[in-house]
C-alpha atoms as a PDB file:
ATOM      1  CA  UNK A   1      44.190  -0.426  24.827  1.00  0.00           C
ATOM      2  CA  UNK A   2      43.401  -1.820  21.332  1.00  0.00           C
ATOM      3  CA  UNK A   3      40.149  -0.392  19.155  1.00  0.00           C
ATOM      4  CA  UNK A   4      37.830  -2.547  17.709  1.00  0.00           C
ATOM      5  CA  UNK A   5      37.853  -2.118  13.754  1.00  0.00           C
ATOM      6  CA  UNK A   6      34.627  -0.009  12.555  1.00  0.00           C
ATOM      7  CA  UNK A   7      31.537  -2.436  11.481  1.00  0.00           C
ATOM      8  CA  UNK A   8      30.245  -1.649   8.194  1.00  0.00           C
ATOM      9  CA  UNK A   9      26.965  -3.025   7.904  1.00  0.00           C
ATOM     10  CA  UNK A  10      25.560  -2.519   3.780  1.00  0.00           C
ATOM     11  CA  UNK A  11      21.942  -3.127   3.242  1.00  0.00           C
ATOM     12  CA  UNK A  12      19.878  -3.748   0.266  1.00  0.00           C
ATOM     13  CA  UNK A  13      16.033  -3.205   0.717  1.00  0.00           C
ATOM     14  CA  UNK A  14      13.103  -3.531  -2.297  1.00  0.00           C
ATOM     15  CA  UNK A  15       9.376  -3.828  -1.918  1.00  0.00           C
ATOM     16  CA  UNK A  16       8.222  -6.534  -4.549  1.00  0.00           C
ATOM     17  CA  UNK A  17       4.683  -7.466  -5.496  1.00  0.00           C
ATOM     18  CA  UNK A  18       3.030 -10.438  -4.061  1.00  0.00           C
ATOM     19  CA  UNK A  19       2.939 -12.657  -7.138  1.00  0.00           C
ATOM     20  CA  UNK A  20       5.082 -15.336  -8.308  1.00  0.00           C
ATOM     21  CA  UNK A  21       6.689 -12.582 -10.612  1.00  0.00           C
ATOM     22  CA  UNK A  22       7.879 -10.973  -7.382  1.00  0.00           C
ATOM     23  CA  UNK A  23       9.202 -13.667  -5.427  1.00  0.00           C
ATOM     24  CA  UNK A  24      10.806 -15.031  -8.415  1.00  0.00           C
ATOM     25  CA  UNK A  25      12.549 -11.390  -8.651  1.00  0.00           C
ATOM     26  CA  UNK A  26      13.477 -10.557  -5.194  1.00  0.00           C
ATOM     27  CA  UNK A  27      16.010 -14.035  -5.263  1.00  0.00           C
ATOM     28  CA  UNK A  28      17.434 -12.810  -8.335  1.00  0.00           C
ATOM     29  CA  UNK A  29      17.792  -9.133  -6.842  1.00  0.00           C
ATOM     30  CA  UNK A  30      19.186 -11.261  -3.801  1.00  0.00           C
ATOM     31  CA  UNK A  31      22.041 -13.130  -5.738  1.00  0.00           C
ATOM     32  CA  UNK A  32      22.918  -9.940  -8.126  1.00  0.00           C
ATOM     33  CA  UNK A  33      23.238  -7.969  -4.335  1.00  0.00           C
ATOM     34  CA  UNK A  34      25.648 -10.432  -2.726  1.00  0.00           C
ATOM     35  CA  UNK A  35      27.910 -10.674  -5.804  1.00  0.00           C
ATOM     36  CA  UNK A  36      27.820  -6.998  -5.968  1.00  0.00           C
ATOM     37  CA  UNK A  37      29.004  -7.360  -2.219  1.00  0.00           C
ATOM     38  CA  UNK A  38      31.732  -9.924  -3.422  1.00  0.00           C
ATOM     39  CA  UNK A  39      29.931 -13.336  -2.427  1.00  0.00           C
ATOM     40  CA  UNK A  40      30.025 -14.283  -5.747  1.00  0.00           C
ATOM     41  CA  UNK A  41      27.455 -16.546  -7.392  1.00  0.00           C
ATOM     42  CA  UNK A  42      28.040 -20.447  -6.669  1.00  0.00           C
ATOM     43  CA  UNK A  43      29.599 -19.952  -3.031  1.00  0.00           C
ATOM     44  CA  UNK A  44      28.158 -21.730  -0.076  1.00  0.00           C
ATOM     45  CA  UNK A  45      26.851 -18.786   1.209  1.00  0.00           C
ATOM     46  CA  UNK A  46      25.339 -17.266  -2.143  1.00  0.00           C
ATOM     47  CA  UNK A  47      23.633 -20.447  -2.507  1.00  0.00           C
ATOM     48  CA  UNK A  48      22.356 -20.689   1.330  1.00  0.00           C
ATOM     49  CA  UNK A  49      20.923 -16.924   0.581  1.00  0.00           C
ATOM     50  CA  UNK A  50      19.128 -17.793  -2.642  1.00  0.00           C
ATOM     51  CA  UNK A  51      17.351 -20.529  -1.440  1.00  0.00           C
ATOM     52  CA  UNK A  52      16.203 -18.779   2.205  1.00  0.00           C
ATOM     53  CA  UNK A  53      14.898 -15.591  -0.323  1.00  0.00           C
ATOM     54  CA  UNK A  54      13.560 -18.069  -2.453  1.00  0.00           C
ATOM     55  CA  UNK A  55      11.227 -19.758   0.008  1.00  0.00           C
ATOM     56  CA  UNK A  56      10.317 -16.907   2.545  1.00  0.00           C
ATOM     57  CA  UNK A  57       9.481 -14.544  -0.800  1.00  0.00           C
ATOM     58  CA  UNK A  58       7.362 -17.901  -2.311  1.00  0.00           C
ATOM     59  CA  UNK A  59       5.528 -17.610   1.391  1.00  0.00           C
ATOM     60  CA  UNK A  60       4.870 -14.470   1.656  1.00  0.00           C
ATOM     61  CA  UNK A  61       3.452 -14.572  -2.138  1.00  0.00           C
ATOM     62  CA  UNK A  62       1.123 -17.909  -0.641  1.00  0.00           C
ATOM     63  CA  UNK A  63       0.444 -16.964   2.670  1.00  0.00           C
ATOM     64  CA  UNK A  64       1.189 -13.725   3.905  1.00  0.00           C
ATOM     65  CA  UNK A  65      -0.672 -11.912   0.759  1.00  0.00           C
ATOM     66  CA  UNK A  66      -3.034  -9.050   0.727  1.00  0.00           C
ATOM     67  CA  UNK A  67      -4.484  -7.731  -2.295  1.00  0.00           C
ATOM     68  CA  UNK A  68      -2.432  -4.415  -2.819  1.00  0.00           C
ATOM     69  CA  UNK A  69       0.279  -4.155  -0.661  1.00  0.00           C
ATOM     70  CA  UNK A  70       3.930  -5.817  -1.352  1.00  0.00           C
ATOM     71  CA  UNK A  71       6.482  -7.550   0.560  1.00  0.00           C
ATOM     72  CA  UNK A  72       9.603  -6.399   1.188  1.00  0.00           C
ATOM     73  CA  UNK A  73      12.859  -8.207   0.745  1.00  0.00           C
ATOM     74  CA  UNK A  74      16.116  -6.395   3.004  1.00  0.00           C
ATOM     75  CA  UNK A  75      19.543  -8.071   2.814  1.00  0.00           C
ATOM     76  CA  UNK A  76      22.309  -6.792   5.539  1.00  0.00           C
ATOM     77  CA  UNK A  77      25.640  -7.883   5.163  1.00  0.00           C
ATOM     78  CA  UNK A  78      27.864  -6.958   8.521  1.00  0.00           C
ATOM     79  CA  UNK A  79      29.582  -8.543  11.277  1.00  0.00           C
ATOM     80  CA  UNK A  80      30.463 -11.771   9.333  1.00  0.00           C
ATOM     81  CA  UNK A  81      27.112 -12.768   8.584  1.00  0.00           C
ATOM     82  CA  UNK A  82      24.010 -12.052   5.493  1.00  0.00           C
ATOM     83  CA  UNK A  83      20.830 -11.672   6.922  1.00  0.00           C
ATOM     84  CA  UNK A  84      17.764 -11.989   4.781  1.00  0.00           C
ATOM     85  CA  UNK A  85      14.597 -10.444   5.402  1.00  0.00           C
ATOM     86  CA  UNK A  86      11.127 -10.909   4.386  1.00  0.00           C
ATOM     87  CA  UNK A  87       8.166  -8.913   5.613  1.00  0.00           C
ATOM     88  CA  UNK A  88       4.664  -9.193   4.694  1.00  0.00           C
ATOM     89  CA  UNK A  89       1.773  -7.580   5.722  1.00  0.00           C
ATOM     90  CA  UNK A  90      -0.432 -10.627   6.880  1.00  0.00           C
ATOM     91  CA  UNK A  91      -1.310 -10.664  10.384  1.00  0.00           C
ATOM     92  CA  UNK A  92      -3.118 -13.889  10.307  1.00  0.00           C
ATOM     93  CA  UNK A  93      -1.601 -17.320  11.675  1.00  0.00           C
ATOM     94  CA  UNK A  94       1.794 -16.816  12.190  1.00  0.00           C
ATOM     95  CA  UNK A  95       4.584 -19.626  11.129  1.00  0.00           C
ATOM     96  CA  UNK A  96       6.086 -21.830  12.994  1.00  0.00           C
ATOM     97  CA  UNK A  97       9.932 -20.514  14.551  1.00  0.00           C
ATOM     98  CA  UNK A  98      13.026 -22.584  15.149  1.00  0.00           C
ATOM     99  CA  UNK A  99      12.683 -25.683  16.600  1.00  0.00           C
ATOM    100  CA  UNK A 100       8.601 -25.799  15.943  1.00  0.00           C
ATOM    101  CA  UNK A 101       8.743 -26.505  12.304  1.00  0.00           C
ATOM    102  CA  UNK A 102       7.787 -30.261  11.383  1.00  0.00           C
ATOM    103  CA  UNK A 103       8.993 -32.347   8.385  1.00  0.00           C
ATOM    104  CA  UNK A 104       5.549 -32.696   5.801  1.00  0.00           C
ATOM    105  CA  UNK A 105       4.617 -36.141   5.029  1.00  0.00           C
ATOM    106  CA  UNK A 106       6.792 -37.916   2.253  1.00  0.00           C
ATOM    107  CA  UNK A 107       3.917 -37.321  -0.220  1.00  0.00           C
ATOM    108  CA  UNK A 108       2.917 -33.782   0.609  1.00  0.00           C
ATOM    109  CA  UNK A 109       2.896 -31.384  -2.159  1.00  0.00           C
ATOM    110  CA  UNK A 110       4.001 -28.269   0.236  1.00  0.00           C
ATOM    111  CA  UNK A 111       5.317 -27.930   3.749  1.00  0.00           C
ATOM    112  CA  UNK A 112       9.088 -27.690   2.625  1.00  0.00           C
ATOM    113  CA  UNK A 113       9.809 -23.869   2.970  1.00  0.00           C
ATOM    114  CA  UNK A 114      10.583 -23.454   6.801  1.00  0.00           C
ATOM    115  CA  UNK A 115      12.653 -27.181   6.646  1.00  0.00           C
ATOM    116  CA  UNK A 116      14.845 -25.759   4.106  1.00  0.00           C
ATOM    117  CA  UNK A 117      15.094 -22.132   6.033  1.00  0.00           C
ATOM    118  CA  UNK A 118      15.597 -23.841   9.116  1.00  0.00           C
ATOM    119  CA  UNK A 119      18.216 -26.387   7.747  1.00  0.00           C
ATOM    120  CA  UNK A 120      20.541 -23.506   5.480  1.00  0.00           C
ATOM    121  CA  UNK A 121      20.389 -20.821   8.104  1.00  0.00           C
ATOM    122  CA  UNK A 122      22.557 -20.047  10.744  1.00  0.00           C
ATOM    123  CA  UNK A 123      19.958 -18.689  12.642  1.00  0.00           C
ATOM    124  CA  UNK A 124      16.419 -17.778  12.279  1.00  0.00           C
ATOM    125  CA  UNK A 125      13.045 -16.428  14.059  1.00  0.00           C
ATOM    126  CA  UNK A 126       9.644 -14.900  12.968  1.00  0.00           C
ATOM    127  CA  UNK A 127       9.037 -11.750  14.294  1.00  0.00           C
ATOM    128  CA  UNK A 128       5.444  -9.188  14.472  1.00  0.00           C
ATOM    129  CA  UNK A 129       5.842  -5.972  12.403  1.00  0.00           C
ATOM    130  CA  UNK A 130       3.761  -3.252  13.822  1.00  0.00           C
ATOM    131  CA  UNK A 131       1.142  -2.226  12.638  1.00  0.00           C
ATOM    132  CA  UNK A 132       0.732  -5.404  10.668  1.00  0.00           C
ATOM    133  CA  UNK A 133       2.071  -8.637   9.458  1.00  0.00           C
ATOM    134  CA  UNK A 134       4.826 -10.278  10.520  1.00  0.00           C
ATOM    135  CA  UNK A 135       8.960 -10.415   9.146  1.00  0.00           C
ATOM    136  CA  UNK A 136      10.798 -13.872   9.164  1.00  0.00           C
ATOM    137  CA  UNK A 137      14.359 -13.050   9.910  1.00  0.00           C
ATOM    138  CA  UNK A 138      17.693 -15.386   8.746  1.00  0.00           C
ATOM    139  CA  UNK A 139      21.339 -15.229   8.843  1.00  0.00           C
ATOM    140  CA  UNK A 140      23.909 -17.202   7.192  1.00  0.00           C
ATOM    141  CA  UNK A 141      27.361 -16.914   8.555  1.00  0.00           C
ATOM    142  CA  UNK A 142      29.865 -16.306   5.736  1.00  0.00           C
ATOM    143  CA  UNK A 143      34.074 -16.580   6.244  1.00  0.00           C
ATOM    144  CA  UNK A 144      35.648 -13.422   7.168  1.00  0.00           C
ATOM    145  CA  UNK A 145      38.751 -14.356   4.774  1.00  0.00           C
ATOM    146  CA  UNK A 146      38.002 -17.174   3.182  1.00  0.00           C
ATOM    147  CA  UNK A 147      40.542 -17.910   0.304  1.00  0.00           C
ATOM    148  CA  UNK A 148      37.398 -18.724  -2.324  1.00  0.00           C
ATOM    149  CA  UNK A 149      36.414 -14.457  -1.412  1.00  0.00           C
ATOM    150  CA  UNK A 150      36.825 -11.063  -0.167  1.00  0.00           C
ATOM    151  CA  UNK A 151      34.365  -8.784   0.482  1.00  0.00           C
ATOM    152  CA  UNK A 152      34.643  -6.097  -2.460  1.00  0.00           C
ATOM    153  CA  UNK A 153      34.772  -2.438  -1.293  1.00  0.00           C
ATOM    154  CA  UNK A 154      31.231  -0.956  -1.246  1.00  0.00           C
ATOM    155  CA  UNK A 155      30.673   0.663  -4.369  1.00  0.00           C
ATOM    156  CA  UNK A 156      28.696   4.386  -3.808  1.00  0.00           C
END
């Protein structure tokens, strides 16, 4: 009988205010979390990651928004993959999911968010937090030993 090596999943999670200020933090917090992890800046995957944060924070700062509560940003890194995170605490029209969301018209000024999330990710869904709002959920699939990085021991 052979055993399965133990899965460490590490997790990052920080509650950011919903201005530009905060989404313009939580990809920074993102990036300084994976190299910290040892997905160092510049990498595929680092760059997949800080664009998905970058876009779901910027929508839940334009659309998912109510006056006094935050969004949260959580990062997971296990099982070969970094999944990002993003709750807000809207409850109001919810976004479209895989395989819903339509390109914008070559001239619109917005409409780009979900075409990027849904090009860069692996995978991807929009799911209802209880009590309220809603968390849009992506992974990016990073190499297991990929000769441009290991995975640095977590650091407690």
């Amino acid at each position: 009988m052979t055993t399965q090596p133990p899965v460490t999943v590490r997790t990052f999670t920080q509650r950011l205010s919903p201005t530009p200020r905060g989404a313009r933090l939580a990809r920074h917090l993102a990036l300084n979390q994976l190299h910290a992890w040892g997905i160092p800046h510049g990498c595929d995957a680092s760059d997949a990651v800080a664009l998905i944060v970058a876009e779901l924070a910027a929508n839940a700062v334009t659309h998912g928004r109510v006056p006094g509560r935050d969004f949260e940003l959580r990062l997971s890194l296990g099982n070969g993959s970094v999944r990002v995170e993003v709750t807000d605490t809207r409850s109001g029209p919810r976004p479209p999911g895989p395989g819903a969301v339509r390109e914008p018209l070559p001239l619109a000024e917005s409409g780009r968010g979900l075409v990027l999330v849904d090009t860069l990710a692996d995978r991807w869904e929009v799911v209802d937090r209880e009590p309220l709002g809603k968390t849009v959920r992506a992974e990016v699939d990073v190499p297991r030993r990929s000769s441009r990085f290991q995975l640095a021991p977590q650091v407690r």
